[in-house]
Protein backbone atom coordinates (compact mmCIF):
# COMPACT_ATOMS: atom_id res chain seq x y z
CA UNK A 1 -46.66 125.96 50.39
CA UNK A 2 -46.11 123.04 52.82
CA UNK A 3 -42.62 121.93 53.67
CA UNK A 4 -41.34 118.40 53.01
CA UNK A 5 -41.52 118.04 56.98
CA UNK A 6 -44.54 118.90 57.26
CA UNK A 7 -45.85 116.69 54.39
CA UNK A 8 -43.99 113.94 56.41
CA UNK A 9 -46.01 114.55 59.48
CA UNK A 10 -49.28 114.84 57.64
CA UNK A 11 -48.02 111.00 55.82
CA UNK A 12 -48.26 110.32 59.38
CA UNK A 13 -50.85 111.24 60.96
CA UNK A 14 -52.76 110.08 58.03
CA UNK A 15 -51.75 106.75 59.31
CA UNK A 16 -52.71 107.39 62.41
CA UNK A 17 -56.15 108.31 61.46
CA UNK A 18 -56.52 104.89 59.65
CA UNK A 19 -55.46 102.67 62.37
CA UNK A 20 -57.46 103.86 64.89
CA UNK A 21 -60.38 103.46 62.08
CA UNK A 22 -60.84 107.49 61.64
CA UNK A 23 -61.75 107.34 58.35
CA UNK A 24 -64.16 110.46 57.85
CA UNK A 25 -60.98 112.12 59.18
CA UNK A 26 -58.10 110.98 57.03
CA UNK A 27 -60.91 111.68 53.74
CA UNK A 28 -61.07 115.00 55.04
CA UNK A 29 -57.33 115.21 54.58
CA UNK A 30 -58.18 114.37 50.91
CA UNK A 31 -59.41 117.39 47.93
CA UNK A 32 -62.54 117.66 47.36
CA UNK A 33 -62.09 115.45 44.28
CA UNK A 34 -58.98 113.24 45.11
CA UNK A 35 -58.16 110.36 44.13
CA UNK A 36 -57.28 107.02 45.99
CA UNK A 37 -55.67 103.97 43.84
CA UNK A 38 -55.09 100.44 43.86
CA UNK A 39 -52.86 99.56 41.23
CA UNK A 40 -52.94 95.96 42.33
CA UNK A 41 -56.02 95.53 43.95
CA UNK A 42 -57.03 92.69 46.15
CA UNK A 43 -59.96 90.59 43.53
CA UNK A 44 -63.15 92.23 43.53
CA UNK A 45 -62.24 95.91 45.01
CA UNK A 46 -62.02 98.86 42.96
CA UNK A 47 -58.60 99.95 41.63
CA UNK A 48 -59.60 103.45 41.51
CA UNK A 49 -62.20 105.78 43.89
CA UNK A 50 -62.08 109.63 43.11
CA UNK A 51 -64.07 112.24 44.76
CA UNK A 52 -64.71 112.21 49.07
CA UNK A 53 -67.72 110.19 48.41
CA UNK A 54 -66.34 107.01 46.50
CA UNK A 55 -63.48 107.25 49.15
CA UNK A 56 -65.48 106.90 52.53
CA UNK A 57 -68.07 104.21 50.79
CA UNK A 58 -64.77 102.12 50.29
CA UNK A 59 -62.92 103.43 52.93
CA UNK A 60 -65.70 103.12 55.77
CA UNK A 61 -65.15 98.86 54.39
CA UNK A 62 -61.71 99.11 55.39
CA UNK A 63 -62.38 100.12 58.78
CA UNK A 64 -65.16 97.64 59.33
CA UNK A 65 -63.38 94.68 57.74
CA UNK A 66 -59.58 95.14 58.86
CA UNK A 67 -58.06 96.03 62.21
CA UNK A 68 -54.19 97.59 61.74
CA UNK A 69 -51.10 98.69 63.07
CA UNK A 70 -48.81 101.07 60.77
CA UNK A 71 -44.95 101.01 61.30
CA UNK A 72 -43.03 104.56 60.98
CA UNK A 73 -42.85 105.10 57.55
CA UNK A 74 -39.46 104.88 56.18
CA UNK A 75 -39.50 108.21 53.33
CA UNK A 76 -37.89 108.21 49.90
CA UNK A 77 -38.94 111.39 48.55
CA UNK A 78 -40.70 114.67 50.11
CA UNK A 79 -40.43 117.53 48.25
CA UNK A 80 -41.52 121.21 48.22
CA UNK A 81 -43.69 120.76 45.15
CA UNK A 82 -45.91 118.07 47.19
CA UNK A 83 -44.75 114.55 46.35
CA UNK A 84 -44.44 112.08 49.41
CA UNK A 85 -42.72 108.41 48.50
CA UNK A 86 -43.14 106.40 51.78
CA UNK A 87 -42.81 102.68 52.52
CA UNK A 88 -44.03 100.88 55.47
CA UNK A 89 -45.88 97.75 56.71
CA UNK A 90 -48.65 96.84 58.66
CA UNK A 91 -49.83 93.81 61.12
CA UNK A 92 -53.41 93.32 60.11
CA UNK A 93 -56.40 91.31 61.30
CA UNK A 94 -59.07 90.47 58.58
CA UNK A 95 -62.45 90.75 60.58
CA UNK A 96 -64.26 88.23 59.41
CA UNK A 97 -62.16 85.72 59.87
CA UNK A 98 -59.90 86.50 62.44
CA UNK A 99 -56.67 85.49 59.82
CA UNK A 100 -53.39 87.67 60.47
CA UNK A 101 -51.31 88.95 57.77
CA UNK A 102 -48.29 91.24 57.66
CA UNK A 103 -48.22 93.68 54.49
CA UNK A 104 -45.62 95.92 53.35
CA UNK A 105 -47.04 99.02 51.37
CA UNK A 106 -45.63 101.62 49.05
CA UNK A 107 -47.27 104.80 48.92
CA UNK A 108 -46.79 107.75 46.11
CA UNK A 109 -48.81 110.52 46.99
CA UNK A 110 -49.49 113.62 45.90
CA UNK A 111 -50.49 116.86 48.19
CA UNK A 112 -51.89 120.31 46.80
CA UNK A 113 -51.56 122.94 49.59
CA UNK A 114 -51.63 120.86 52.01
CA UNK A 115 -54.32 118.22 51.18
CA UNK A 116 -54.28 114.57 49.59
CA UNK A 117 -55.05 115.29 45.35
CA UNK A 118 -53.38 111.51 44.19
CA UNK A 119 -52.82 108.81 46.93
CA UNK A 120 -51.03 105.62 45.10
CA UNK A 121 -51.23 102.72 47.35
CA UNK A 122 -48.67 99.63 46.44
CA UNK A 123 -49.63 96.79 48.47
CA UNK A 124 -49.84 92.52 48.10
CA UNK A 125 -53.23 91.40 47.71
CA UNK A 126 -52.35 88.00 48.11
CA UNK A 127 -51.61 88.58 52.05
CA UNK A 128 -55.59 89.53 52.58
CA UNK A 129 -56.90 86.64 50.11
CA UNK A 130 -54.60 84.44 51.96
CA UNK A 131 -55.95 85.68 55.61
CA UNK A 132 -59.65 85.00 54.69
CA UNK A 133 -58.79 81.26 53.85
CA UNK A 134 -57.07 81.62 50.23
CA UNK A 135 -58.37 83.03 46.85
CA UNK A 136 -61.98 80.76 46.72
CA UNK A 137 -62.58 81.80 50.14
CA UNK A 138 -61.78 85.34 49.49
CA UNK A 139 -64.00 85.34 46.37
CA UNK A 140 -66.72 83.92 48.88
CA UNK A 141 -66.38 86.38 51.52
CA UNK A 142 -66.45 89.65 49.54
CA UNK A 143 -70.32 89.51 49.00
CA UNK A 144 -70.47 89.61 52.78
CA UNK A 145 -67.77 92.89 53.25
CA UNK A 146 -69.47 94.78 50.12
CA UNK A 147 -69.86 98.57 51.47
CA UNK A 148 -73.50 99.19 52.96
């Protein structure tokens, strides 16, 4: 069983891993078939990846494409059964263009001795849109992020 601290500090570090672009690490953090979701995704990117697979062909986009800083996570809920609420933000830079954007996120997740099962990203998909030069230029760009 994991204690709520300790899901707290693995929130965290899970952070950590995806600002400094770690990405293979943080979907090791995840089971073997967990799930990652958008419910608001930005246009064109998947709402929903399951399984480690989907997650670093996504993922290993995000890294590429965006450059980010976390804030501490401010934490609604950890409890013994595994549920983490968490809100923070993030100063971004959108690669390809060089546009900044500030994003505030809210994150349910879901941990199963220890590991990531459900992670339940809230987030504005306007702010990245807006970075690459507004919704057209968005819809433009995407062909050129698309996963290799």
């Amino acid at each position: 069983m994991t204690t709520p601290q300790e899901l707290k500090d693995l929130f965290r570090h899970g952070l950590d891993l995806l600002s400094e672009g770690r990405i293979e690490e943080w979907i090791d953090g995840f089971t073997e078939d967990g799930v990652l979701e958008f419910p608001y995704p930005a246009w064109g990117l998947p709402t929903r990846m399951q399984g480690r697979e989907a997650l670093l062909t996504q993922m290993t986009m995000f890294r590429d494409q965006l450059k980010v800083e976390f804030s501490e996570p401010e934490f609604y809920a950890a409890t013994a059964d595994g549920l983490v609420v968490a809100s923070f933000t993030a100063d971004c830079v959108l690669v390809a263009t060089g546009g900044e954007y500030h994003q505030t996120y809210l994150s349910v997740v879901r941990y199963e001795q220890g590991m990531i099962a459900h992670f339940r990203d809230f987030w504005n998909p306007w702010s990245v849109m807006e970075a690459a030069g507004g919704e057209l230029a968005w819809k433009q760009l995407l062909p050129t992020m698309s996963p290799r």
